[in-house]
C-alpha atoms as a PDB file:
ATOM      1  CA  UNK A   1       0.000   0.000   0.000  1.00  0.00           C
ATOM      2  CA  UNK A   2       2.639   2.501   0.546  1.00  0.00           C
ATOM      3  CA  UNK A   3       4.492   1.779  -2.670  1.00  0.00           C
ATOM      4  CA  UNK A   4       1.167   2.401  -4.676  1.00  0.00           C
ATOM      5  CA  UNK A   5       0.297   5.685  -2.416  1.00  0.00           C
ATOM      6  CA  UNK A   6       4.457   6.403  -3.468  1.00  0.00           C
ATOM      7  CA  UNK A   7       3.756   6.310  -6.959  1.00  0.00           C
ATOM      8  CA  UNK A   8       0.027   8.019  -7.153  1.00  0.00           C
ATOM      9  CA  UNK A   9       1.868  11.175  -5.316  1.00  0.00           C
ATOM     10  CA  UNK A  10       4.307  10.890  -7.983  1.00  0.00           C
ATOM     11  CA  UNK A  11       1.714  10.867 -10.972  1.00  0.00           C
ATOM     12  CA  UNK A  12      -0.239  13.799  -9.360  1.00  0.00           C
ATOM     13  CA  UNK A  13       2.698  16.142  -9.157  1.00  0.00           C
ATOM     14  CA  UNK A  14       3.345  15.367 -12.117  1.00  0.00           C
ATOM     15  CA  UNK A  15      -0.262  16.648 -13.228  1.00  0.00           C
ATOM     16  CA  UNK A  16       0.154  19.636 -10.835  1.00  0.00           C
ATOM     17  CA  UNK A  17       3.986  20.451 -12.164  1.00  0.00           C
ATOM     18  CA  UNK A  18       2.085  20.484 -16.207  1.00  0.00           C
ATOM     19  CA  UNK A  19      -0.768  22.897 -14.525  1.00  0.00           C
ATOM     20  CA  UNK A  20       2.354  25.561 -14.314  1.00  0.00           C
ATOM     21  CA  UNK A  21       3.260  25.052 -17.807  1.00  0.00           C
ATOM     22  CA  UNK A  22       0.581  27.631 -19.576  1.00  0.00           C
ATOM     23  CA  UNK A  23       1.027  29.731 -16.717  1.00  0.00           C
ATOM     24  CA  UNK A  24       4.646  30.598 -17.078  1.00  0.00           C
ATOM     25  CA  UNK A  25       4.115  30.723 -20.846  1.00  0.00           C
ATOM     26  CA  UNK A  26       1.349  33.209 -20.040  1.00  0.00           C
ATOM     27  CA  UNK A  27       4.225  35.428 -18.380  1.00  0.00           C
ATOM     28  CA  UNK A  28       6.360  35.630 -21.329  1.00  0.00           C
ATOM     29  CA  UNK A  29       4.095  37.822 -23.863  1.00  0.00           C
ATOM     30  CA  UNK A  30       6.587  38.793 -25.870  1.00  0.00           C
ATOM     31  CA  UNK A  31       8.455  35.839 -26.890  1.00  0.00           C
ATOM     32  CA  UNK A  32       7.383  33.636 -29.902  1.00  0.00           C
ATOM     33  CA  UNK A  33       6.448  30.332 -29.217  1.00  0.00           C
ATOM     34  CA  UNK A  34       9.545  28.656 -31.022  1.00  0.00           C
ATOM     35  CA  UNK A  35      11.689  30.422 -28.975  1.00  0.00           C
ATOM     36  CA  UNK A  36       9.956  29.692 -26.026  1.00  0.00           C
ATOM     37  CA  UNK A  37       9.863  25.930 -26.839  1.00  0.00           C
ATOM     38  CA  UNK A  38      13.401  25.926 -27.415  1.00  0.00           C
ATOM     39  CA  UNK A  39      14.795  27.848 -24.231  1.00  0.00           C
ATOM     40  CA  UNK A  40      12.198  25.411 -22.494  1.00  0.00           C
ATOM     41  CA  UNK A  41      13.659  22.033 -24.416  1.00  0.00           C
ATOM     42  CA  UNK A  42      17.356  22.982 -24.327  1.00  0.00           C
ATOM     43  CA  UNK A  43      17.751  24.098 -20.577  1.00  0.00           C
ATOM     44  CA  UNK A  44      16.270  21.192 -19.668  1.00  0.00           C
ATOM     45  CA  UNK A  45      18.269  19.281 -21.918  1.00  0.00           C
ATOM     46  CA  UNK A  46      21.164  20.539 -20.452  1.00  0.00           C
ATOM     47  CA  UNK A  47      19.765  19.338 -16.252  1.00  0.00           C
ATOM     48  CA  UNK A  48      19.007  16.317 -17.966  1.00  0.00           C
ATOM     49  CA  UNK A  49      22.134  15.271 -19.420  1.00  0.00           C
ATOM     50  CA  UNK A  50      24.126  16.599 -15.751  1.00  0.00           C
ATOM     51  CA  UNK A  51      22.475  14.039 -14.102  1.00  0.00           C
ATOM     52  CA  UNK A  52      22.889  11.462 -16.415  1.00  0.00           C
ATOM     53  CA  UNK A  53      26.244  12.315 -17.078  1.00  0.00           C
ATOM     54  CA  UNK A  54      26.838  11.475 -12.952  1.00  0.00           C
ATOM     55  CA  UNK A  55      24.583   9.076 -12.513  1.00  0.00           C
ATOM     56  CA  UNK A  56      23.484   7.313 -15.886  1.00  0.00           C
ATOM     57  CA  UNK A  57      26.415   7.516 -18.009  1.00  0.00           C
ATOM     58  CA  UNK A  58      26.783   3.544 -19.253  1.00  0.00           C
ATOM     59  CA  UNK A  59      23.271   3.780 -19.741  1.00  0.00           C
ATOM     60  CA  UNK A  60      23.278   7.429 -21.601  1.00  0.00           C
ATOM     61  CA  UNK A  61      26.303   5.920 -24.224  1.00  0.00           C
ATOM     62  CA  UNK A  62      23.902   2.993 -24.656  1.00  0.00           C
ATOM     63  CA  UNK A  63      20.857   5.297 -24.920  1.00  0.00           C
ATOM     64  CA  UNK A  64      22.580   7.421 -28.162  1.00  0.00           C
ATOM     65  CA  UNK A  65      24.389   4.327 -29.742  1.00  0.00           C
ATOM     66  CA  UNK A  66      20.878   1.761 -30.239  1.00  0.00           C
ATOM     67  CA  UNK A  67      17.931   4.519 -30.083  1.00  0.00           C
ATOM     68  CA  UNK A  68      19.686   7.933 -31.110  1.00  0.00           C
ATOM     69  CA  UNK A  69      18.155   7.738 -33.931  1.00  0.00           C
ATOM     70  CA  UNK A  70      14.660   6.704 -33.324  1.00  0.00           C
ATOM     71  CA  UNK A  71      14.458   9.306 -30.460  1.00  0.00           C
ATOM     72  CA  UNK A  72      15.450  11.939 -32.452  1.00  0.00           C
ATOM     73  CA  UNK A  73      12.533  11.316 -35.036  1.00  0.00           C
ATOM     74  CA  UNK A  74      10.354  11.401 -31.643  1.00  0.00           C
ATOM     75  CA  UNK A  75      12.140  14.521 -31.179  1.00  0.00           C
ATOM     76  CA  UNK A  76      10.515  16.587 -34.297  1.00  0.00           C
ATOM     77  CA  UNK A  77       6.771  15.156 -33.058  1.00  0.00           C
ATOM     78  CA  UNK A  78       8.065  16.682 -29.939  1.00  0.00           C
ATOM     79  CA  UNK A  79       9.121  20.104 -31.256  1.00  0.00           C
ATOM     80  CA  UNK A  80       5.679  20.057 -33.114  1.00  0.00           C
ATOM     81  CA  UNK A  81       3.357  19.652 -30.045  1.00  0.00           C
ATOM     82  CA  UNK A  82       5.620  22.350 -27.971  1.00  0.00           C
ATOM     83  CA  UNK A  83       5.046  24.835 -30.839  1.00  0.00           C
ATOM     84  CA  UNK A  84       1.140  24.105 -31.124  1.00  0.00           C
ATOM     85  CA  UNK A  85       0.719  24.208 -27.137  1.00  0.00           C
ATOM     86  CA  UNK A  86       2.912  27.039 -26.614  1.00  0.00           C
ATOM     87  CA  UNK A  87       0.850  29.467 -29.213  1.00  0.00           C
ATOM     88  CA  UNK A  88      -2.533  27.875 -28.110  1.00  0.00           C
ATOM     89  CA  UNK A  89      -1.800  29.512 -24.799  1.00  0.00           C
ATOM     90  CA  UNK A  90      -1.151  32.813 -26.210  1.00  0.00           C
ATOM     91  CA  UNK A  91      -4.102  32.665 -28.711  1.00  0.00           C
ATOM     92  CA  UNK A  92      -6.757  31.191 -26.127  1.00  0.00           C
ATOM     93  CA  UNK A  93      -7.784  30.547 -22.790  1.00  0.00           C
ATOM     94  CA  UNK A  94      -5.556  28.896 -20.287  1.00  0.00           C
ATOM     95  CA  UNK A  95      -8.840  26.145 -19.512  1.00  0.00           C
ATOM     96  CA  UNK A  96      -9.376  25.680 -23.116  1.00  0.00           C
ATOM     97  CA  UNK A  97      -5.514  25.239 -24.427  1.00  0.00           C
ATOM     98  CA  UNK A  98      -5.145  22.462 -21.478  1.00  0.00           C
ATOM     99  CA  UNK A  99      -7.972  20.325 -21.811  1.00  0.00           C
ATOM    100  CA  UNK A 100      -7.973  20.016 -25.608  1.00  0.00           C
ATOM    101  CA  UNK A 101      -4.456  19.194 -25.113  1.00  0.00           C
ATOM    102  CA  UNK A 102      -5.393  16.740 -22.573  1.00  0.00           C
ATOM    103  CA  UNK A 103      -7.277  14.863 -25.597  1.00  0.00           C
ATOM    104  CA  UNK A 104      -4.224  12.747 -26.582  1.00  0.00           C
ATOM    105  CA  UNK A 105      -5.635   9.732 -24.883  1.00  0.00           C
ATOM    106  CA  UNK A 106      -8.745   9.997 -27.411  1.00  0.00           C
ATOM    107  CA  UNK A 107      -6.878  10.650 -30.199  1.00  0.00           C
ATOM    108  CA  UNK A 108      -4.095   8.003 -29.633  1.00  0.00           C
ATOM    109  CA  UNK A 109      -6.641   5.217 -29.625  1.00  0.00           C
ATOM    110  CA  UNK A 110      -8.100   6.380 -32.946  1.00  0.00           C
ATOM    111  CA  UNK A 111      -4.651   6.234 -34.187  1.00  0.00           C
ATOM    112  CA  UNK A 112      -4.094   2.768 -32.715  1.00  0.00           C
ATOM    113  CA  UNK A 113      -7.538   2.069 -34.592  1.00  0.00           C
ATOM    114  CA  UNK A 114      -6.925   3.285 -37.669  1.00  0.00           C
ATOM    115  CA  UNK A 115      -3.278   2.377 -38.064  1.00  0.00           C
ATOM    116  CA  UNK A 116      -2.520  -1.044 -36.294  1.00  0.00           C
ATOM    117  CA  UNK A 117      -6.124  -2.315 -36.196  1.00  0.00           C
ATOM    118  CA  UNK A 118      -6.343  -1.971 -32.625  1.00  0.00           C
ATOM    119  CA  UNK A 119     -10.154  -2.903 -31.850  1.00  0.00           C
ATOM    120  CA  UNK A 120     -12.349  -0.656 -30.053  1.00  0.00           C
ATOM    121  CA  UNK A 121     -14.348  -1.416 -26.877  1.00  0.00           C
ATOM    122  CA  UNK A 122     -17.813  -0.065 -26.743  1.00  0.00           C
ATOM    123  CA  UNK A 123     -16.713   1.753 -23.668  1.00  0.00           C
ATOM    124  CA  UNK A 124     -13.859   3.659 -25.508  1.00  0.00           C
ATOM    125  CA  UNK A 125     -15.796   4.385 -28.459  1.00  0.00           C
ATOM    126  CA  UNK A 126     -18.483   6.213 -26.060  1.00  0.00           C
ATOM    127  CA  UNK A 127     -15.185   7.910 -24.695  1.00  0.00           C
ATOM    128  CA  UNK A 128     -14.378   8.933 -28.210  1.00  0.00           C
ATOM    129  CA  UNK A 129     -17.629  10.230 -28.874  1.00  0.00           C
ATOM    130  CA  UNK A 130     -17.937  12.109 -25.611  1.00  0.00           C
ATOM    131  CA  UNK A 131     -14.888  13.904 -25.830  1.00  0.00           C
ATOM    132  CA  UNK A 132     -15.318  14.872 -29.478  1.00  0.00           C
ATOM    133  CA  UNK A 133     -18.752  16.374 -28.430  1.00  0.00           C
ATOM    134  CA  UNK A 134     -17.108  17.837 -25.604  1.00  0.00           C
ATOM    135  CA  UNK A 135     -14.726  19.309 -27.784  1.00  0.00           C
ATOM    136  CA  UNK A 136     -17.368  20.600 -30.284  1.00  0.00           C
ATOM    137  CA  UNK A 137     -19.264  22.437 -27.313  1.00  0.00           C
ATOM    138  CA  UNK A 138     -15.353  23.757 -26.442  1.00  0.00           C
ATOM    139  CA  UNK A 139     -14.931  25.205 -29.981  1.00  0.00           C
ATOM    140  CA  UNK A 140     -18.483  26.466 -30.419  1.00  0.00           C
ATOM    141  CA  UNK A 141     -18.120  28.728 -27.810  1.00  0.00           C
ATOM    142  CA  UNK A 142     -14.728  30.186 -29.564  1.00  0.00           C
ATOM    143  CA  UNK A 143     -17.019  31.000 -32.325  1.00  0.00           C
ATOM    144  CA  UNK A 144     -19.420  33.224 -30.283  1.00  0.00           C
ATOM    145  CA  UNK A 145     -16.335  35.085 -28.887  1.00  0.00           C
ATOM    146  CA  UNK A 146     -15.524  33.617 -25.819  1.00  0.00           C
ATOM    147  CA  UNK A 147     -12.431  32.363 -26.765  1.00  0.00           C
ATOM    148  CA  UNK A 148     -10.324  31.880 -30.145  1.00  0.00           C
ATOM    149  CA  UNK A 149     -10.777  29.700 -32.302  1.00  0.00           C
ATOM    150  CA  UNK A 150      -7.347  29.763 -33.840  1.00  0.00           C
ATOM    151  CA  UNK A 151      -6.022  28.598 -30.562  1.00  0.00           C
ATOM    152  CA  UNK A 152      -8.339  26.292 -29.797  1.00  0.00           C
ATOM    153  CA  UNK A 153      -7.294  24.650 -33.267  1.00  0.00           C
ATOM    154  CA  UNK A 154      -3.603  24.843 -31.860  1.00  0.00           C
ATOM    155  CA  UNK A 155      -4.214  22.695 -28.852  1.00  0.00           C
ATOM    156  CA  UNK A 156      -5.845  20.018 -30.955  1.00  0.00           C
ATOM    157  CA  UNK A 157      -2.980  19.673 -33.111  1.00  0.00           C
ATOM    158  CA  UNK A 158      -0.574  20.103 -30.232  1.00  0.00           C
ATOM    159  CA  UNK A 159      -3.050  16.808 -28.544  1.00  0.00           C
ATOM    160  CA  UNK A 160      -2.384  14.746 -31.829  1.00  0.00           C
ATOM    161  CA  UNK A 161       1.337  15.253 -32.246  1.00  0.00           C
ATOM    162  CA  UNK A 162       1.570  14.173 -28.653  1.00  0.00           C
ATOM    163  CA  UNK A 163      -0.959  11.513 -29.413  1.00  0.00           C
ATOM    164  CA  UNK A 164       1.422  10.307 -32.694  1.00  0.00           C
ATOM    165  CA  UNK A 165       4.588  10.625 -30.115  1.00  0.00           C
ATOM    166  CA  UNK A 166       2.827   7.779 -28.078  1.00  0.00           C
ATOM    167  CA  UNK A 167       2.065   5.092 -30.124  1.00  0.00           C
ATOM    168  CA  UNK A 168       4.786   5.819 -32.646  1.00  0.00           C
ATOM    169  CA  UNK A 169       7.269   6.036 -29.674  1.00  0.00           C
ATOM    170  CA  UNK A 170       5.783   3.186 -27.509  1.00  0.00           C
ATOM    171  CA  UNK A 171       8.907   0.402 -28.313  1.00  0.00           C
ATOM    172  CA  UNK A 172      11.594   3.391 -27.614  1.00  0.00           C
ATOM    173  CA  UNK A 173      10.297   4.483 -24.294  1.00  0.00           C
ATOM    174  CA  UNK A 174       9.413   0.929 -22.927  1.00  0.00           C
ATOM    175  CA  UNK A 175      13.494  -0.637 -23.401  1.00  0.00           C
ATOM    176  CA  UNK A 176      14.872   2.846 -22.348  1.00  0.00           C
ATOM    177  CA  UNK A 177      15.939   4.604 -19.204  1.00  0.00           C
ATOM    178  CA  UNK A 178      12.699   7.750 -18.642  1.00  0.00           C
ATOM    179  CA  UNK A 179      15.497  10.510 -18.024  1.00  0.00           C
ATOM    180  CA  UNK A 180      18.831   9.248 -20.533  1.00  0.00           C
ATOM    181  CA  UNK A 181      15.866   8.857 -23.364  1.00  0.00           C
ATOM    182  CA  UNK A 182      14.448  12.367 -23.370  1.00  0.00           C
ATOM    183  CA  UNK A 183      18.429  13.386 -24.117  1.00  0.00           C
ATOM    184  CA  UNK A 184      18.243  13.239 -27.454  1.00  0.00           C
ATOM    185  CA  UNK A 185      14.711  13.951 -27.883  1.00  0.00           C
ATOM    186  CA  UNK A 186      14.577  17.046 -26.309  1.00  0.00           C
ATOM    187  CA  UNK A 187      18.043  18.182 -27.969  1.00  0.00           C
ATOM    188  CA  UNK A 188      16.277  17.250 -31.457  1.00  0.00           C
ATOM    189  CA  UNK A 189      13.144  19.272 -30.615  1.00  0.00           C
ATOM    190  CA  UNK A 190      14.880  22.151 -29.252  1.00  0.00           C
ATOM    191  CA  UNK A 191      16.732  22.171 -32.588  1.00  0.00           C
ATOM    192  CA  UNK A 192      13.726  22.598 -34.487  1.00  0.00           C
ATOM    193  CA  UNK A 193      11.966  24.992 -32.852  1.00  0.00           C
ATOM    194  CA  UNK A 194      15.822  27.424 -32.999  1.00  0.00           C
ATOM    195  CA  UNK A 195      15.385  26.808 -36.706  1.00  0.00           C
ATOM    196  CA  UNK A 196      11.544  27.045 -36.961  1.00  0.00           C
ATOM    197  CA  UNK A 197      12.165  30.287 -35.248  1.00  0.00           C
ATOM    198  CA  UNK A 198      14.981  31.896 -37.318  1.00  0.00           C
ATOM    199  CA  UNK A 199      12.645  31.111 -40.256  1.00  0.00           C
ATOM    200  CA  UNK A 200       9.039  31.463 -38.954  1.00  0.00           C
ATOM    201  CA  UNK A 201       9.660  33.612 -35.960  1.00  0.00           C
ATOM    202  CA  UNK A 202      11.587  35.736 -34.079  1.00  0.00           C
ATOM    203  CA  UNK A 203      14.277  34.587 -32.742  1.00  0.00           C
ATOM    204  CA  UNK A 204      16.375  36.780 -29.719  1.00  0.00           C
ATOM    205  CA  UNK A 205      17.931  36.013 -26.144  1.00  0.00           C
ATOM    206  CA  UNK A 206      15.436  36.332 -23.425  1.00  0.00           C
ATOM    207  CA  UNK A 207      15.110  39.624 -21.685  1.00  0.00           C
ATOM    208  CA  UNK A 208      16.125  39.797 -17.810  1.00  0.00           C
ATOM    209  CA  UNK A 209      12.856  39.528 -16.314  1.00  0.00           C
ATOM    210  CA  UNK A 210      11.989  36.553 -18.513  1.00  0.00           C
ATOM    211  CA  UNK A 211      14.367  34.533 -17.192  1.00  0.00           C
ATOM    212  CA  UNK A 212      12.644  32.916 -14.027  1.00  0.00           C
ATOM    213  CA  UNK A 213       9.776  32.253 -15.878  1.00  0.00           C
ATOM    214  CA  UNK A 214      11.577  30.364 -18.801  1.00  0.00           C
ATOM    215  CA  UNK A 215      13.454  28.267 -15.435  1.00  0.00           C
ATOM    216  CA  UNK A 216      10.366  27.507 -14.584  1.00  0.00           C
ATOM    217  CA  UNK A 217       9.166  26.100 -17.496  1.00  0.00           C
ATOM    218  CA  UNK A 218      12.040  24.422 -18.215  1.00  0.00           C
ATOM    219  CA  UNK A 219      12.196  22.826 -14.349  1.00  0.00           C
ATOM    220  CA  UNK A 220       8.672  22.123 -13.312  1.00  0.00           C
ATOM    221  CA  UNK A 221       6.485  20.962 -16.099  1.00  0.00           C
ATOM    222  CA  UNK A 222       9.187  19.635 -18.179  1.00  0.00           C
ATOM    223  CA  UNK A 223      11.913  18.230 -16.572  1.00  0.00           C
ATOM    224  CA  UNK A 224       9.742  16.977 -13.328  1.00  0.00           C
ATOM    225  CA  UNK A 225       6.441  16.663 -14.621  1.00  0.00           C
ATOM    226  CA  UNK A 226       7.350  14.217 -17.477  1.00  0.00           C
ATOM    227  CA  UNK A 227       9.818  12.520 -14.893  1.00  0.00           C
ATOM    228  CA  UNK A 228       7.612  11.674 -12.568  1.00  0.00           C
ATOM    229  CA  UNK A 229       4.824  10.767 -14.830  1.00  0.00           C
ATOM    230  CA  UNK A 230       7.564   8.437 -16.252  1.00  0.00           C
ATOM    231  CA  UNK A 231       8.706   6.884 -13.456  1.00  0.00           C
ATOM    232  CA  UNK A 232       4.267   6.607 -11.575  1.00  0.00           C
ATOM    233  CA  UNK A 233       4.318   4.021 -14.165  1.00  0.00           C
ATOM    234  CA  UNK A 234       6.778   1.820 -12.494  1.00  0.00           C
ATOM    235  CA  UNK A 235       3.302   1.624 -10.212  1.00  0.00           C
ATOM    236  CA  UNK A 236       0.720   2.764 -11.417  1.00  0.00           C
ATOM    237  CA  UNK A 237      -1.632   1.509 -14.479  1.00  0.00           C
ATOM    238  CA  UNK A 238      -1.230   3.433 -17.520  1.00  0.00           C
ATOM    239  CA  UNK A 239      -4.672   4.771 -17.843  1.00  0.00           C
ATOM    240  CA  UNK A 240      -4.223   5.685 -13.690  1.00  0.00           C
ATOM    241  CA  UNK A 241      -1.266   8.034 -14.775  1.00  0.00           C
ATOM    242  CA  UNK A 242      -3.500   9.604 -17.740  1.00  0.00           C
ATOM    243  CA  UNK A 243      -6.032  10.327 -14.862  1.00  0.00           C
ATOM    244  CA  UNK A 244      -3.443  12.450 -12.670  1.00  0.00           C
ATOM    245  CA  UNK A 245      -2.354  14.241 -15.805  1.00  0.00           C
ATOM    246  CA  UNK A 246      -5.966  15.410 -15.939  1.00  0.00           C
ATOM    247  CA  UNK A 247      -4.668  17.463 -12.699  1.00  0.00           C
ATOM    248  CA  UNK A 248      -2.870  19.572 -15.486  1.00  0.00           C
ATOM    249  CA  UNK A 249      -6.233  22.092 -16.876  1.00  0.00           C
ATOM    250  CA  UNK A 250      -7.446  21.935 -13.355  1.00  0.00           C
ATOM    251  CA  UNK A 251      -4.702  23.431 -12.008  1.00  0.00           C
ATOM    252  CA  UNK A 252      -3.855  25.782 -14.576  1.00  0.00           C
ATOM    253  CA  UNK A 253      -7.501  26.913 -14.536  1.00  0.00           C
ATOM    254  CA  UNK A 254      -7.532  27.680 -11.270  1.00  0.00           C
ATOM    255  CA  UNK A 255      -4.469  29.249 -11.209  1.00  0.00           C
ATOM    256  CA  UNK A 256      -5.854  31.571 -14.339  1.00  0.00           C
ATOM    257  CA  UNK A 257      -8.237  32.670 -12.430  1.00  0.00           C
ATOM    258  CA  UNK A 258      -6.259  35.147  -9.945  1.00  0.00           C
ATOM    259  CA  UNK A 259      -3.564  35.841 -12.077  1.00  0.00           C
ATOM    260  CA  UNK A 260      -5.077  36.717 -15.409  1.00  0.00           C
ATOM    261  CA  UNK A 261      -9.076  36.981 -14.342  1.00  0.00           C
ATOM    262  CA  UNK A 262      -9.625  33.951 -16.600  1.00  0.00           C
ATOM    263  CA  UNK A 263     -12.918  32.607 -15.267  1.00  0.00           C
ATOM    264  CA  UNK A 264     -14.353  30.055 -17.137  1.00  0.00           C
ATOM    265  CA  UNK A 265     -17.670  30.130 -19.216  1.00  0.00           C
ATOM    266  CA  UNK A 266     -20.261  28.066 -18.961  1.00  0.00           C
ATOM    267  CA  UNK A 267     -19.728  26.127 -22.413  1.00  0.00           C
ATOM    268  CA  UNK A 268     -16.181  25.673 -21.630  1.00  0.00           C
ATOM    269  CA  UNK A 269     -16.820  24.243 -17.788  1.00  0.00           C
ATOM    270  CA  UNK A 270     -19.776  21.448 -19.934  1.00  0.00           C
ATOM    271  CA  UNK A 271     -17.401  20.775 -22.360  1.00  0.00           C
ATOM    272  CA  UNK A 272     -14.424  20.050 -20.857  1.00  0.00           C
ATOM    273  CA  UNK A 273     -16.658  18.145 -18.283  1.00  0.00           C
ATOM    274  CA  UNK A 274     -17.397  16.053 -21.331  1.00  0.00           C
ATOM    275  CA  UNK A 275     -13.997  15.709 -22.355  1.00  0.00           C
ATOM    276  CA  UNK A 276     -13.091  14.307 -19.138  1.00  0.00           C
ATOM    277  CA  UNK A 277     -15.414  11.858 -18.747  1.00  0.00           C
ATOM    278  CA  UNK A 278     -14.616  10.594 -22.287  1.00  0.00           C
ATOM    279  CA  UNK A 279     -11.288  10.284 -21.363  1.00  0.00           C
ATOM    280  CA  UNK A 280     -11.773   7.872 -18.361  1.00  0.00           C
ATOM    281  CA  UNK A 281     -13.842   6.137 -20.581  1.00  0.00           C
ATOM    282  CA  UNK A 282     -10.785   5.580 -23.262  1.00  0.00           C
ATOM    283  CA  UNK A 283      -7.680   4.978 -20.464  1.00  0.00           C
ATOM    284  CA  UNK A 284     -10.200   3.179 -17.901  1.00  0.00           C
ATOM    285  CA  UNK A 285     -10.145   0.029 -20.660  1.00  0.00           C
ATOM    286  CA  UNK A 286      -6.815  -0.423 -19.425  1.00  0.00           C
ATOM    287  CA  UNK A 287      -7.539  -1.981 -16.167  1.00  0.00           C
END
């Protein structure tokens, strides 16, 4: 009992650490989200590959010699999803950018579906269809104003990059070690998103007061919050971890409220209601 209680505190900081994410992105305004993604990928990079280096390193050599390569194709989903998140924040609601995120457990069992064959349960289909009416009542409510569409749109695409990450990357994360693997796909994605911003963007060096919110990103959601959601599996279920994680819009939600006066409409509060409970229906099958 205490091991399991160890490991469901370590899945729900890990959904409290990714409530911070949007939050600190909210506090850098006027930075472009490739340049935000890559401060955020490449500092944390850099902790990551410190404490491998002293703690990991046979396993770090072994890590860039037999999956280098495959991580670093992981790496350019990666930089996709950080792009699409990062601007969805800017161009939306805190609520709405995190729980259409949050639909990567939906959308990765329609791409087991569609491109291994991987037969749906009655119970996940309902999930499917409950979180894609959900997400309907989410973007409807863009349209009348409350929030933008354009962003909303971002945090889909951000959810199925993340979504493709999973079940394209399932074989590299399950024979490697959670923190020597994210080496080279964090180094990859920050790489991207340097270029994507010389061409696309505009790229500079952060301002002074930027910095302790760009250490923030870089520490909390992203190198804890995907660590310790890592390692919960170790004992937890997977679709027990994807619950925490819903801890993520809840927490940046509330923290919205406060600090920007974000309070969230009525549509959004029904639909991401709905998009919850369709995605218990989808990761609960895994019991």
């Amino acid at each position: 009992m205490r091991g399991r209680v160890f490991y469901i505190l370590q899945g729900g900081l890990a959904g409290f650490f990714f409530g911070t994410s949007a939050i600190f992105i909210r506090f850098l305004p006027l930075m472009d989200p490739f340049m935000i993604g890559f401060y955020r990928l490449i500092i944390s990079s850099i902790i990551l590959m410190i404490i491998s280096m002293v703690f990991y390193r046979p396993i770090l050599l072994e890590t860039f010699k037999d999956r280098g390569f495959k991580a670093s194709i992981l790496g350019v989903i990666i930089g996709g999803h950080f792009a699409a998140y990062i601007s969805s924040v800017k161009h939306t609601t805190v609520m709405n950018a995190t729980v259409l995120t949050n639909m990567t457990p939906v959308f990765a069992s329609l791409f087991s579906w569609i491109l291994y064959q991987v037969k749906l349960s009655s119970r996940s289909s309902l999930g499917i269809m409950l979180s894609l009416i959900g997400m309907v009542v989410i973007f409807w409510g863009a349209r009348n104003g409350e929030a933008n569409i354009i962003g909303d749109f971002e945090a889909v695409a951000a959810a199925l990059l993340w979504a493709l990450y999973l079940v394209f990357g399932r074989e590299v994360r399950v024979k490697s070690h959670p923190i020597t693997i994210m080496i080279p796909i964090y180094t990859t994605s920050s790489i991207l998103l340097l270029l994507s911003g010389f061409i696309l963007g505009n790229p500079r060096q952060p301002l002074l007061s930027e910095v302790p919110a760009i250490l923030g990103l870089a520490i909390f959601p992203t190198t804890l919050g995907h660590t310790l959601s890592f390692s919960s599996l170790k004992g937890l279920q997977p679709y027990q971890t994807a619950i925490l994680s819903l801890l993520e819009p809840i927490v940046a939600t509330l923290l919205a409220i406060p600090l920007f006066n974000e309070v969230p409409q009525a549509n959004a509060l029904i639909g991401a209601l709905l998009i919850f409970a369709g995605i218990y229906l989808v990761v609960s099958i895994e019991r």
